[in-house]
N, C-alpha and C. Protein backbone atom coordinates (compact mmCIF):
# COMPACT_ATOMS: atom_id res chain seq x y z
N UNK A 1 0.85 -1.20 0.00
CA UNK A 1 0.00 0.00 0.00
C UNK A 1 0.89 1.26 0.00
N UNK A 2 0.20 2.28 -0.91
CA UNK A 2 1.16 3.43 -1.12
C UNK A 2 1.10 4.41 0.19
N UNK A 3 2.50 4.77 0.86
CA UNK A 3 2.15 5.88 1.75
C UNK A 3 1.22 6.82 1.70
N UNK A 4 1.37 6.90 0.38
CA UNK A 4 0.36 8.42 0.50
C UNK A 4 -1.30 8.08 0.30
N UNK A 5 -2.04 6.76 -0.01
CA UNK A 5 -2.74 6.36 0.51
C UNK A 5 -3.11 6.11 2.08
N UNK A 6 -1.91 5.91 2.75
CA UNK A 6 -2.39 5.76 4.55
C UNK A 6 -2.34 6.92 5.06
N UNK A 7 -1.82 8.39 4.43
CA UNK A 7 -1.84 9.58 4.77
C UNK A 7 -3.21 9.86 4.39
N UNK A 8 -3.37 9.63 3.19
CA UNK A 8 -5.15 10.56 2.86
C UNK A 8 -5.60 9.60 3.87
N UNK A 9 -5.87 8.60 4.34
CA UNK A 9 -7.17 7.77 5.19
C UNK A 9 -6.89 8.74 6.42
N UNK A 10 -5.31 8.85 6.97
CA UNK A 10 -5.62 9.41 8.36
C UNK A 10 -6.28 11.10 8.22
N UNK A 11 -5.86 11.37 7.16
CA UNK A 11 -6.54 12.97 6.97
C UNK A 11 -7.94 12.86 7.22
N UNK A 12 -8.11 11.75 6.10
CA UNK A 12 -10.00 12.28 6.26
C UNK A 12 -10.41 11.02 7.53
N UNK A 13 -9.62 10.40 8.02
CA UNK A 13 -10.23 10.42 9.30
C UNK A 13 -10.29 11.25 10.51
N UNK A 14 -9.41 12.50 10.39
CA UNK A 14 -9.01 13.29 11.37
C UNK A 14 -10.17 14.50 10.96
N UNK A 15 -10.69 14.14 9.84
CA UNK A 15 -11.71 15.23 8.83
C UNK A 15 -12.63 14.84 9.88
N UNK A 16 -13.10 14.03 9.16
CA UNK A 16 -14.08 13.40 9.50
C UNK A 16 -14.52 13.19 11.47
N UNK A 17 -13.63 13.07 12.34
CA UNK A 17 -13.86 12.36 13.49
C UNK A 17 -13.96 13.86 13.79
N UNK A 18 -13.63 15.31 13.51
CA UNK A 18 -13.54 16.01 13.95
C UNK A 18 -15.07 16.94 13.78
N UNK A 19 -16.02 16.66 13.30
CA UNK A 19 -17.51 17.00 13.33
C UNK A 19 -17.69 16.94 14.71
N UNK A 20 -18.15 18.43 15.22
CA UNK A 20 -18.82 17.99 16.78
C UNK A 20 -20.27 17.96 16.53
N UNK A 21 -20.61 16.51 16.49
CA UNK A 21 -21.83 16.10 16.56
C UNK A 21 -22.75 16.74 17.66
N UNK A 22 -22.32 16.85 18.80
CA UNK A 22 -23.09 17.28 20.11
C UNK A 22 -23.15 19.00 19.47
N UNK A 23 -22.62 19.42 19.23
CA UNK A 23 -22.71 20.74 19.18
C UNK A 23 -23.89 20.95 17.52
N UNK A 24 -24.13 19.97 16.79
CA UNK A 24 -24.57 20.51 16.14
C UNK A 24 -26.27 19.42 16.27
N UNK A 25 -26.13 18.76 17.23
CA UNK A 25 -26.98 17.87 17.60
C UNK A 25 -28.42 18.87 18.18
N UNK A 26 -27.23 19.28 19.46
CA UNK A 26 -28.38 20.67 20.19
C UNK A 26 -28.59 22.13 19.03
N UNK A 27 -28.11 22.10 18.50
CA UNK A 27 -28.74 23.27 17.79
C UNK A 27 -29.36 22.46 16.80
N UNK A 28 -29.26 21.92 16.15
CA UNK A 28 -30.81 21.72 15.29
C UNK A 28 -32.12 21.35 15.97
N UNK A 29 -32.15 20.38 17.05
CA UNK A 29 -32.77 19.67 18.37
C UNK A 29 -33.75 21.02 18.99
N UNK A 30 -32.32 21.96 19.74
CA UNK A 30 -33.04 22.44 20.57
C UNK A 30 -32.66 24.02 20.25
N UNK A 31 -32.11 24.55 19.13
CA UNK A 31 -31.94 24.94 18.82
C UNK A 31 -31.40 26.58 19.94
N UNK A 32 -30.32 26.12 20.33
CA UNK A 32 -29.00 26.23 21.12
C UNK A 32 -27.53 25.95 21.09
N UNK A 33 -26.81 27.12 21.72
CA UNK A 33 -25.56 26.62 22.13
C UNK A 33 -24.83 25.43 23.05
N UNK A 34 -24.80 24.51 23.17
CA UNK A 34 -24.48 23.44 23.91
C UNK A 34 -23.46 23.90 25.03
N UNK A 35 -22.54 24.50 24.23
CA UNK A 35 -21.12 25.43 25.26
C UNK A 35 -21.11 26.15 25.95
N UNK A 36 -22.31 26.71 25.95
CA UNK A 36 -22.81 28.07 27.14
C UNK A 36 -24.14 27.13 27.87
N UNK A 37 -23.78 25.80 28.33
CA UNK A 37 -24.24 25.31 29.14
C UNK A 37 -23.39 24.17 29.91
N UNK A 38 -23.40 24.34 31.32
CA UNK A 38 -22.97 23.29 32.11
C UNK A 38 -21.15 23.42 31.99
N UNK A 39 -20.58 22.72 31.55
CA UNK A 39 -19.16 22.51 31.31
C UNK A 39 -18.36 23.45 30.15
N UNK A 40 -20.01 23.82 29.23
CA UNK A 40 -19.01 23.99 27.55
C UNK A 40 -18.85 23.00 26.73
N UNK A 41 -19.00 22.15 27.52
CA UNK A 41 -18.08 21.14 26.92
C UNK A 41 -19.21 20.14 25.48
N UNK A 42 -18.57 19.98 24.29
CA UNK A 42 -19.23 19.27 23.21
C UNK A 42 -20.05 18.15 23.44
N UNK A 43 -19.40 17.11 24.57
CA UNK A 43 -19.43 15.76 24.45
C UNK A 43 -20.53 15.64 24.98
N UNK A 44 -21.63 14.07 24.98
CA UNK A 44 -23.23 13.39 25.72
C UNK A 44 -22.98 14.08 27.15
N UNK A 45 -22.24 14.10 27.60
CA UNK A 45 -22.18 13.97 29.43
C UNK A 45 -22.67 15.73 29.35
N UNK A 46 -22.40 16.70 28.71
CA UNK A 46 -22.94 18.01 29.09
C UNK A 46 -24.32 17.53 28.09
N UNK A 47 -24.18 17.61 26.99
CA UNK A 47 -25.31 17.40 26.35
C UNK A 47 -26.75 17.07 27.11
N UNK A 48 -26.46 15.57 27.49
CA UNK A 48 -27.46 15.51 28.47
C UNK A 48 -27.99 16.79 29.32
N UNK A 49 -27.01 17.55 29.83
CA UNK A 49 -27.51 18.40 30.67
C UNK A 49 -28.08 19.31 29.95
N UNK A 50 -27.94 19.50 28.92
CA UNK A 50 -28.54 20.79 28.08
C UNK A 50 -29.57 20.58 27.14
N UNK A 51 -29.88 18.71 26.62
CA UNK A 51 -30.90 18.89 25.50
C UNK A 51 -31.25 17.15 26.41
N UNK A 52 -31.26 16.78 27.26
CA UNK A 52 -31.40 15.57 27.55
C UNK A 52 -31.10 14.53 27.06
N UNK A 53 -31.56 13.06 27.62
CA UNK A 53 -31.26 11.87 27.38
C UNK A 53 -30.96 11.50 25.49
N UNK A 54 -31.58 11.31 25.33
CA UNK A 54 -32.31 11.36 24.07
C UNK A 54 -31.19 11.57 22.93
N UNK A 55 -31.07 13.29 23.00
CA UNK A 55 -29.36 13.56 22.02
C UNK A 55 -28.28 13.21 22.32
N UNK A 56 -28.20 13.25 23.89
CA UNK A 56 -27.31 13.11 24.51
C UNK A 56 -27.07 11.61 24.00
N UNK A 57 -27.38 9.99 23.88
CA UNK A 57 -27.84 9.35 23.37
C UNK A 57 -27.38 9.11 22.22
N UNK A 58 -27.73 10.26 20.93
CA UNK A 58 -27.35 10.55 19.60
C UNK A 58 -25.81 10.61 19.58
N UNK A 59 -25.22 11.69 20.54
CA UNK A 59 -24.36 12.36 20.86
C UNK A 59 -23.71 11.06 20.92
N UNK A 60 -23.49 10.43 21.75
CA UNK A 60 -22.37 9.29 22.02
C UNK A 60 -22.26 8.12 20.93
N UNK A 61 -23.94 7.80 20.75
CA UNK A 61 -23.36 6.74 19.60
C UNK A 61 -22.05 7.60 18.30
N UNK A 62 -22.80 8.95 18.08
CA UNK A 62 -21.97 9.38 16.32
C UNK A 62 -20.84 9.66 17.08
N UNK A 63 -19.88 9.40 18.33
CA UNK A 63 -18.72 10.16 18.60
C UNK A 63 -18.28 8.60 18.51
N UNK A 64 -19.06 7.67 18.96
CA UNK A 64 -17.88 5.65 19.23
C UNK A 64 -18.19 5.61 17.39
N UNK A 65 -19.24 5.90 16.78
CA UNK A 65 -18.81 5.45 15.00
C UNK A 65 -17.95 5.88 14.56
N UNK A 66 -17.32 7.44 15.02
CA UNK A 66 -16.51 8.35 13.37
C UNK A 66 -15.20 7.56 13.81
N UNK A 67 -14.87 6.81 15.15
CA UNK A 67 -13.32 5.91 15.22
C UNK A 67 -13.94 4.69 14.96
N UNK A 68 -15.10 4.25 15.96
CA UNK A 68 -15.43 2.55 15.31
C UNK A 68 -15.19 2.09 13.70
N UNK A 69 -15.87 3.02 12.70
CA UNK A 69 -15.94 2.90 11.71
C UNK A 69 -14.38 2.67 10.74
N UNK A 70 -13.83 4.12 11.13
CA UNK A 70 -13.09 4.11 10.36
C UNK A 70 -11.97 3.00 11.00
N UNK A 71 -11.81 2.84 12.25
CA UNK A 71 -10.66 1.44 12.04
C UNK A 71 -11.26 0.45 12.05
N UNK A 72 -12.71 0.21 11.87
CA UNK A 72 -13.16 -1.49 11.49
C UNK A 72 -12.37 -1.19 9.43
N UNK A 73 -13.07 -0.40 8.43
CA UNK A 73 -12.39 -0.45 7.84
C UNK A 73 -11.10 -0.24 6.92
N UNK A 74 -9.91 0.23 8.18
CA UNK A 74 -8.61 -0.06 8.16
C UNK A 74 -8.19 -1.48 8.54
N UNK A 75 -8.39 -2.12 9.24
CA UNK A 75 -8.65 -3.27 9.59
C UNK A 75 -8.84 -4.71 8.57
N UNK A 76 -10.23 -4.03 7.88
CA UNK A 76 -10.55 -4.78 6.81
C UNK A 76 -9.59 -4.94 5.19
N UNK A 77 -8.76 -3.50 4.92
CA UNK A 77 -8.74 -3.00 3.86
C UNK A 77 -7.38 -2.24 3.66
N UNK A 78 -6.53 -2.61 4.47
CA UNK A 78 -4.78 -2.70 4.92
C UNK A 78 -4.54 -3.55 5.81
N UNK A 79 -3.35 -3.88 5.50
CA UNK A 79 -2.48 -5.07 5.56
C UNK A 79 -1.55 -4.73 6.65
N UNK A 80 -1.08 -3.58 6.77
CA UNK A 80 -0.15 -3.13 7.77
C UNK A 80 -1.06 -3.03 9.49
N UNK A 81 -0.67 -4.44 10.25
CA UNK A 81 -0.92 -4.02 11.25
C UNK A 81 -1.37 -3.02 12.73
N UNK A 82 -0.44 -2.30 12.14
CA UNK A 82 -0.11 -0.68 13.60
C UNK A 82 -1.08 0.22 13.02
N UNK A 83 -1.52 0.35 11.41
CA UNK A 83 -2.29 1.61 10.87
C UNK A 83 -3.41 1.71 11.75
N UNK A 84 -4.09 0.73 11.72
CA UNK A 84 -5.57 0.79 12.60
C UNK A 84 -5.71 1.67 14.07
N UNK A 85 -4.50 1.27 15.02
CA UNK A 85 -3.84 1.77 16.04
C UNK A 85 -3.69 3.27 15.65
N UNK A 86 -2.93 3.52 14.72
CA UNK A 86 -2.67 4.76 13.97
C UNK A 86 -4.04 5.73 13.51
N UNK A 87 -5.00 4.59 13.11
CA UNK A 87 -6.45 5.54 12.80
C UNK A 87 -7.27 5.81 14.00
N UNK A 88 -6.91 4.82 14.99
CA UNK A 88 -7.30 4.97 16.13
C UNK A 88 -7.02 6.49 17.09
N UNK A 89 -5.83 6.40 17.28
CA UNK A 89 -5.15 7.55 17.63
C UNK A 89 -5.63 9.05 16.82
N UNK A 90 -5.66 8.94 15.55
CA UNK A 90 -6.15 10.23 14.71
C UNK A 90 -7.40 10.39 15.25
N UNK A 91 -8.40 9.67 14.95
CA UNK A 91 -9.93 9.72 15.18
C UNK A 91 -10.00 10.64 16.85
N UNK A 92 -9.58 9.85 17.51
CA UNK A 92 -9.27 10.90 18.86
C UNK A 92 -8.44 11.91 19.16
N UNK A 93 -7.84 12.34 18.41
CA UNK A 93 -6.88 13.80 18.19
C UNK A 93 -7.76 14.21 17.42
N UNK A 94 -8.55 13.92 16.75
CA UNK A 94 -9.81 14.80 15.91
C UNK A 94 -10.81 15.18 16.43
N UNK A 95 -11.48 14.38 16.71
CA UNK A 95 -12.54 14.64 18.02
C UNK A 95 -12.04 15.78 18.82
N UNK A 96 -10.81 15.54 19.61
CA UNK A 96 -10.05 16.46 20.84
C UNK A 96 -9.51 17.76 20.24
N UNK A 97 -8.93 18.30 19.19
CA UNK A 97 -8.58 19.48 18.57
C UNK A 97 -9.53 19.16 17.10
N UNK A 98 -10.90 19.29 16.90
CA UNK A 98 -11.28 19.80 15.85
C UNK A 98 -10.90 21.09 15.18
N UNK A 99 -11.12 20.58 13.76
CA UNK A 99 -10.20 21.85 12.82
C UNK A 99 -11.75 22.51 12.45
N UNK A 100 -12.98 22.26 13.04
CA UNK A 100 -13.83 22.96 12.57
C UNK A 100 -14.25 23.81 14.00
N UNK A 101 -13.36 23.84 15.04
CA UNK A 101 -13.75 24.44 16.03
C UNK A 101 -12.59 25.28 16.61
N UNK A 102 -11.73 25.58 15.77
CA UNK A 102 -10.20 26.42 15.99
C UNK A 102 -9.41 25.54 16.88
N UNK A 103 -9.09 24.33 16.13
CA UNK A 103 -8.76 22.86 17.26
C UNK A 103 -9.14 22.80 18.69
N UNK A 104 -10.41 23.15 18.76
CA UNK A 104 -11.23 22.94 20.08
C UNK A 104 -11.98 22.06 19.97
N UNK A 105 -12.60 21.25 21.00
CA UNK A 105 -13.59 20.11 20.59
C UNK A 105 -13.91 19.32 21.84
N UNK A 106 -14.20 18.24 22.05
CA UNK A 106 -14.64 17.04 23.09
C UNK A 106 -13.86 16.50 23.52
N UNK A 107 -13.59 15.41 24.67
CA UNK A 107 -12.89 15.62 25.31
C UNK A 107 -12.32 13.96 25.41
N UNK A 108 -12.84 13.28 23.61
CA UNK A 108 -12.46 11.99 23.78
C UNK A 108 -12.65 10.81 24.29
N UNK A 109 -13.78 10.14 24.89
CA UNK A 109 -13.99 9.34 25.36
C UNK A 109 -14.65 8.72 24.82
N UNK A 110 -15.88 8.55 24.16
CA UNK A 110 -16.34 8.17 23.24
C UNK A 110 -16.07 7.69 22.37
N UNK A 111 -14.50 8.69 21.49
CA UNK A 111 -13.70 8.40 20.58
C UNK A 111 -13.35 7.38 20.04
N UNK A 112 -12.43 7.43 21.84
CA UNK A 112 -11.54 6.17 22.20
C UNK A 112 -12.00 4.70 22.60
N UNK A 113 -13.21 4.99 22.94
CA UNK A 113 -13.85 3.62 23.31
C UNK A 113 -14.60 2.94 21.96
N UNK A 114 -14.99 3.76 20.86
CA UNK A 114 -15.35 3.35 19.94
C UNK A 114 -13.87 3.03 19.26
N UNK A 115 -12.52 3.45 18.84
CA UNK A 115 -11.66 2.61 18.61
C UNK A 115 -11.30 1.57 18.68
N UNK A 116 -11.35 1.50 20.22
CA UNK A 116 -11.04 0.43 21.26
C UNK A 116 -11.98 -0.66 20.63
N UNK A 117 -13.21 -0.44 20.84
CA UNK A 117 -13.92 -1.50 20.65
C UNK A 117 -14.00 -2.58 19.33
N UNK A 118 -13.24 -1.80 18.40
CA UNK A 118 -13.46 -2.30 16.83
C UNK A 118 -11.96 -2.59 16.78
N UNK A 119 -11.00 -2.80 17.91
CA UNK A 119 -9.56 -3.51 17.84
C UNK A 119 -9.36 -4.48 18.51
N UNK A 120 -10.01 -3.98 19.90
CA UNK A 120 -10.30 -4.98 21.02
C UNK A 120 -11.31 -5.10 21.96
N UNK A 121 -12.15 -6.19 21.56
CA UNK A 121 -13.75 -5.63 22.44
C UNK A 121 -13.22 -6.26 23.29
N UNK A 122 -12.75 -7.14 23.99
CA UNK A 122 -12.27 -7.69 25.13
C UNK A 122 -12.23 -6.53 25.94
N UNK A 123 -10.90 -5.69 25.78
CA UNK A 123 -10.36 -4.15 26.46
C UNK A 123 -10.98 -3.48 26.96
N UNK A 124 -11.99 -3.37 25.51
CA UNK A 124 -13.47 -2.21 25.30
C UNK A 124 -14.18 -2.68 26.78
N UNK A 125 -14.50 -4.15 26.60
CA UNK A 125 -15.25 -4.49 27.55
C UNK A 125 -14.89 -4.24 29.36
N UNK A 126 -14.34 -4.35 29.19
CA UNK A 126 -13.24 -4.04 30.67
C UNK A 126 -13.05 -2.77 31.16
N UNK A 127 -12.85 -1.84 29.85
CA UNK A 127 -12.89 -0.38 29.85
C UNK A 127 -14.02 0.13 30.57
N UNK A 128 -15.31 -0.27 29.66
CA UNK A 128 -16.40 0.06 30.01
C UNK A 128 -17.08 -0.44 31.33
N UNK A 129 -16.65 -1.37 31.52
CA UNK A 129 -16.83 -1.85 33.02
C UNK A 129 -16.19 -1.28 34.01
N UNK A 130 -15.11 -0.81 34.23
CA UNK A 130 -14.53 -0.05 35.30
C UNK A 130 -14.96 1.34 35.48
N UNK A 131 -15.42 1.71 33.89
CA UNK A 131 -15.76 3.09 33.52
C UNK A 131 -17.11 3.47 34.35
N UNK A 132 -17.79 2.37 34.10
CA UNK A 132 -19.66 2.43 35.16
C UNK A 132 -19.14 2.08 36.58
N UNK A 133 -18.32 1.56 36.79
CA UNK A 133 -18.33 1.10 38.46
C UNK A 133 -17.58 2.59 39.26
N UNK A 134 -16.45 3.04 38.63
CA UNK A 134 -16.07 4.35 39.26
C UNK A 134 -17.06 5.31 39.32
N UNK A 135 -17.75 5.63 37.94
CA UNK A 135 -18.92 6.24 38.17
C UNK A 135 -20.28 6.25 39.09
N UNK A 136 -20.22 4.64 39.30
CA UNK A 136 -21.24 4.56 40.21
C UNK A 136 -20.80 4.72 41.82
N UNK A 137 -19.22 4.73 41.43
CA UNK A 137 -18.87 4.91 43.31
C UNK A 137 -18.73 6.41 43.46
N UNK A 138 -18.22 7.05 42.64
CA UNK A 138 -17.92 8.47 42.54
C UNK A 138 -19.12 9.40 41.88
N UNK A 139 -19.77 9.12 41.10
CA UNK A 139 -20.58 10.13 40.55
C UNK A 139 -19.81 11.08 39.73
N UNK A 140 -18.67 10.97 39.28
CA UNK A 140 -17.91 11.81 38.64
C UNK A 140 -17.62 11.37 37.17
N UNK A 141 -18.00 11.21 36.46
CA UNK A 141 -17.92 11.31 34.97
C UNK A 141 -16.43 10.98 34.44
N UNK A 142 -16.05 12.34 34.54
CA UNK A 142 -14.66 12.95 34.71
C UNK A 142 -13.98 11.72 34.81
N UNK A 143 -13.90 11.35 36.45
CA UNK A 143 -13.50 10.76 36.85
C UNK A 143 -13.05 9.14 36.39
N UNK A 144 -14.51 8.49 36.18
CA UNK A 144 -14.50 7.58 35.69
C UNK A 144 -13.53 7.17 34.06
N UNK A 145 -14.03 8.14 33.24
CA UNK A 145 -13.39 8.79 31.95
C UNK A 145 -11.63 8.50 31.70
N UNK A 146 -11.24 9.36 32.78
CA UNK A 146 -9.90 9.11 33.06
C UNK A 146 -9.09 7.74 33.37
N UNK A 147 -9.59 7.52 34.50
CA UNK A 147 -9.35 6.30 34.92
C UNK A 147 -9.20 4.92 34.01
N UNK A 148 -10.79 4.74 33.35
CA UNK A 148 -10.89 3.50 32.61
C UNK A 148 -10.13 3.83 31.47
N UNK A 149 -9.76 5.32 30.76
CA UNK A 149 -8.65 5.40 29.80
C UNK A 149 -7.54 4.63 30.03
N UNK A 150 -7.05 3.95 31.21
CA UNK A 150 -5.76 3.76 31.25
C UNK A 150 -6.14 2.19 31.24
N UNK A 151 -7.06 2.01 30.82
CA UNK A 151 -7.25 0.31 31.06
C UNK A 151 -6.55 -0.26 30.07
N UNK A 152 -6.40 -0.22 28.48
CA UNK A 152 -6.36 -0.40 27.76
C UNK A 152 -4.91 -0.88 27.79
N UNK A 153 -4.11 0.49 28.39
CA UNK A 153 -2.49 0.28 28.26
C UNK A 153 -1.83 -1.16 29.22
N UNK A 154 -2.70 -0.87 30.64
CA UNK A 154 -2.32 -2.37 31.17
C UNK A 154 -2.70 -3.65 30.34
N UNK A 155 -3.80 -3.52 29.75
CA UNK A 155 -4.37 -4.70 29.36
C UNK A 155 -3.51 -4.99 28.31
N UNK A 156 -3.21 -4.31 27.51
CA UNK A 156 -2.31 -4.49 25.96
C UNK A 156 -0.76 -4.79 27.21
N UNK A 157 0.14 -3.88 28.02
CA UNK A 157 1.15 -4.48 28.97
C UNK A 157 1.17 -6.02 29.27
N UNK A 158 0.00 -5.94 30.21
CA UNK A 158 0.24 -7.72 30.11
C UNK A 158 0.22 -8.68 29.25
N UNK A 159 -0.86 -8.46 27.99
CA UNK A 159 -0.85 -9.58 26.86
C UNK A 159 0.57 -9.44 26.45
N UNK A 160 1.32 -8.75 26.12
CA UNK A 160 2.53 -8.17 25.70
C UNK A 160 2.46 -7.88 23.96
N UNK A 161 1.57 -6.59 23.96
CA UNK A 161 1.46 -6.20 22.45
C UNK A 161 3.12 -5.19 22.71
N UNK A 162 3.06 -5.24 21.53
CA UNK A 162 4.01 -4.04 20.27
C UNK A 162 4.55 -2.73 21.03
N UNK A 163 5.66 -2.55 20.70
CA UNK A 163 6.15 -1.52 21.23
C UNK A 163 5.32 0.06 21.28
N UNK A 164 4.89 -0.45 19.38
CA UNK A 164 4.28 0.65 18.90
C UNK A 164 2.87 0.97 19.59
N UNK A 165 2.03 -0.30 20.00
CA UNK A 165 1.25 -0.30 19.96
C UNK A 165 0.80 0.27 21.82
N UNK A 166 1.84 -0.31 22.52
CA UNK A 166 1.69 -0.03 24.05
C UNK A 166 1.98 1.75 24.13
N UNK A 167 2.53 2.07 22.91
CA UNK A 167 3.11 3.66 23.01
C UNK A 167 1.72 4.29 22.67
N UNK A 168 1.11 3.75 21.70
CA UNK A 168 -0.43 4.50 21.13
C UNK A 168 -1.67 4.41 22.84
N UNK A 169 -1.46 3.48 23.27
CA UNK A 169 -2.47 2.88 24.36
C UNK A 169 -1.59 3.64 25.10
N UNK A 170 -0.45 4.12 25.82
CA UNK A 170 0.03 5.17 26.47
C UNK A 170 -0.06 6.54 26.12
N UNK A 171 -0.22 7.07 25.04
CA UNK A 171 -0.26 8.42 24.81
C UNK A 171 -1.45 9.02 24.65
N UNK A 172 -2.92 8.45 24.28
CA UNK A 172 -4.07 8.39 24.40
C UNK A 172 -4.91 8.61 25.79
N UNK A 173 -4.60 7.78 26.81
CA UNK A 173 -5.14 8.39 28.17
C UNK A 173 -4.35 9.91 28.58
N UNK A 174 -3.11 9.91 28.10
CA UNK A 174 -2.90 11.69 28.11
C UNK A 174 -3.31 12.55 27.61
N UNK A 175 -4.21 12.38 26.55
CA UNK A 175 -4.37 13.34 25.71
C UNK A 175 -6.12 13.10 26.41
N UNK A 176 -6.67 12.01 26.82
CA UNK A 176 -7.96 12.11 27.48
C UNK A 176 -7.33 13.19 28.91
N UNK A 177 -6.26 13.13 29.72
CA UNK A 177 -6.33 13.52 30.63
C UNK A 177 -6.17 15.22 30.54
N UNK A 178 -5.13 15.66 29.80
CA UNK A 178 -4.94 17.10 29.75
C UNK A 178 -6.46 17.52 28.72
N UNK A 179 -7.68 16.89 28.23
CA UNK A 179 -8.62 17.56 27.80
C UNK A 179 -9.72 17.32 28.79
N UNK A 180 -9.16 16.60 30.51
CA UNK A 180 -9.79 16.70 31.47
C UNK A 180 -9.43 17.99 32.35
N UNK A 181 -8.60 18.48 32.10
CA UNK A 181 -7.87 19.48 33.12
C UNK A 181 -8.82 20.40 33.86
N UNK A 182 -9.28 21.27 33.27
CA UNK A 182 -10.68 21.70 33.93
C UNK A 182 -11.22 20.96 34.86
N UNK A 183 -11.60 19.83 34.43
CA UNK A 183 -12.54 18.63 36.01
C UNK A 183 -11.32 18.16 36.92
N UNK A 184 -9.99 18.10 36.49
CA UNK A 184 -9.37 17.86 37.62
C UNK A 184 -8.88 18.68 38.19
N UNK A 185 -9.22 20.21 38.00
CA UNK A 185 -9.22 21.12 38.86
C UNK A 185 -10.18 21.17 39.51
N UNK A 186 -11.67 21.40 39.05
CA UNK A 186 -12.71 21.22 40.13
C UNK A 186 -12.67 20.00 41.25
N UNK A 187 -12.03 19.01 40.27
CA UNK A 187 -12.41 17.69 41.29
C UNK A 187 -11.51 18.23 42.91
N UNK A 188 -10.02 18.93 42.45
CA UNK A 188 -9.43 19.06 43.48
C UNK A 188 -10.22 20.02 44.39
N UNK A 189 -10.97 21.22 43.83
CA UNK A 189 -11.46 22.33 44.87
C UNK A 189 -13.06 21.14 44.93
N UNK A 190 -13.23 20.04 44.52
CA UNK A 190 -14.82 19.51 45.09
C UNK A 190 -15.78 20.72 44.92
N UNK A 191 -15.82 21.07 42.98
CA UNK A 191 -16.69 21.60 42.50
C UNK A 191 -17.19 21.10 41.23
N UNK A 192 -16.48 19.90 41.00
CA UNK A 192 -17.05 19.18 39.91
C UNK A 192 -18.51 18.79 39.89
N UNK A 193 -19.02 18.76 39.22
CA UNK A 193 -20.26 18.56 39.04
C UNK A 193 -20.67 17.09 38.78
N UNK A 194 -22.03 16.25 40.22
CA UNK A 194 -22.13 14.98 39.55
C UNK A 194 -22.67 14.90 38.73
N UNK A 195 -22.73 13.40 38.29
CA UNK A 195 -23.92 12.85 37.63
C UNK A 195 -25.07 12.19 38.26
N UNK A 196 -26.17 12.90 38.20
CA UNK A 196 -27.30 12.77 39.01
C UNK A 196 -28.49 12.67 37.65
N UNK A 197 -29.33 11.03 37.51
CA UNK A 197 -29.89 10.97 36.96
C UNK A 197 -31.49 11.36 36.67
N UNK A 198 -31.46 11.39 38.48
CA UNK A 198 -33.30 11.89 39.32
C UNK A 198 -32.62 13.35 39.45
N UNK A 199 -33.31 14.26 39.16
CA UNK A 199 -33.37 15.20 39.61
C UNK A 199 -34.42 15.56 40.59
């Protein structure tokens, strides 16, 4: 496969993953700013707070497709191992610095778990399981978010994947964590905001 074929895929996957769905979810919906509510923030977890269940809902499935998708078919349709990993990684640097938002955007989680899931549902699965149990002990989103990001890298550590590949599953929960920075400042002053489903 020609380089400059695995360059255009990561472009227009970085195109592509970088649509903030949530932001354009609530304005057609509810016809609003999503960002001048709650956090600012693009992703389901404010959403919810600003247009409810429902988009919020919308919101998460189209943020796990624009990576699910595109590395199920890298996967399918190159031969080179690490690319997928590689589309993986873009799709969530797209999402996280959208070029349609002056590289501003969401905060990746979604992204990454829809990657995850279309490389390794095992991971995915594990991810997402630690991801609801912190949440349900903490009520912190945030929190949870962070945390189960780093599942991936132990889990790929112990099987003993790829140099390349333990470096992608390491540099990914950083880039979830510094687009947490905000909540782990509140979390430290205990002004983060829960998740409370009864109001």
């Amino acid at each position: 496969m020609q380089p400059f074929i695995l360059q255009l895929y990561l472009i227009a996957t970085f195109l592509v993953a970088g649509i903030p769905f949530g932001l354009l979810y609530v304005k057609i919906f509810q016809k609003k700013d999503v960002r001048t509510v709650g956090s600012g923030n693009i992703g389901a977890t404010n959403v919810l707070r600003a247009a409810g269940a429902g988009i919020a809902l919308l919101t998460a499935v189209s943020d796990i497709l624009k990576s699910f998708i595109p590395v199920i078919l890298a996967r399918k349709f190159f031969s080179d191992s690490l690319f997928p990993y590689l589309v993986w990684m873009t799709a969530v640097l797209g999402h996280c610095f959208s070029p349609y938002l002056k590289l501003k955007g969401g905060k990746g989680v979604s992204t990454f778990f829809g990657g995850l899931l279309a490389l390794e549902p095992l991971a995915a699965l594990i991810t997402f399981v630690i991801w609801v149990l912190v949440i349900a002990v903490s009520q912190y989103v945030s929190l949870g978010s962070m945390i189960a990001s780093a599942v991936p890298f132990v889990t790929f550590l112990i099987r003993g994947a790829t140099p390349d590949i333990l470096l992608i599953s390491f540099l990914l929960p950083l880039v979830i964590v510094y687009r947490h920075k905000d909540n782990i400042r509140r979390l430290l002053n205990k002004t983060e905001n829960k998740l409370r489903l009864k109001q």
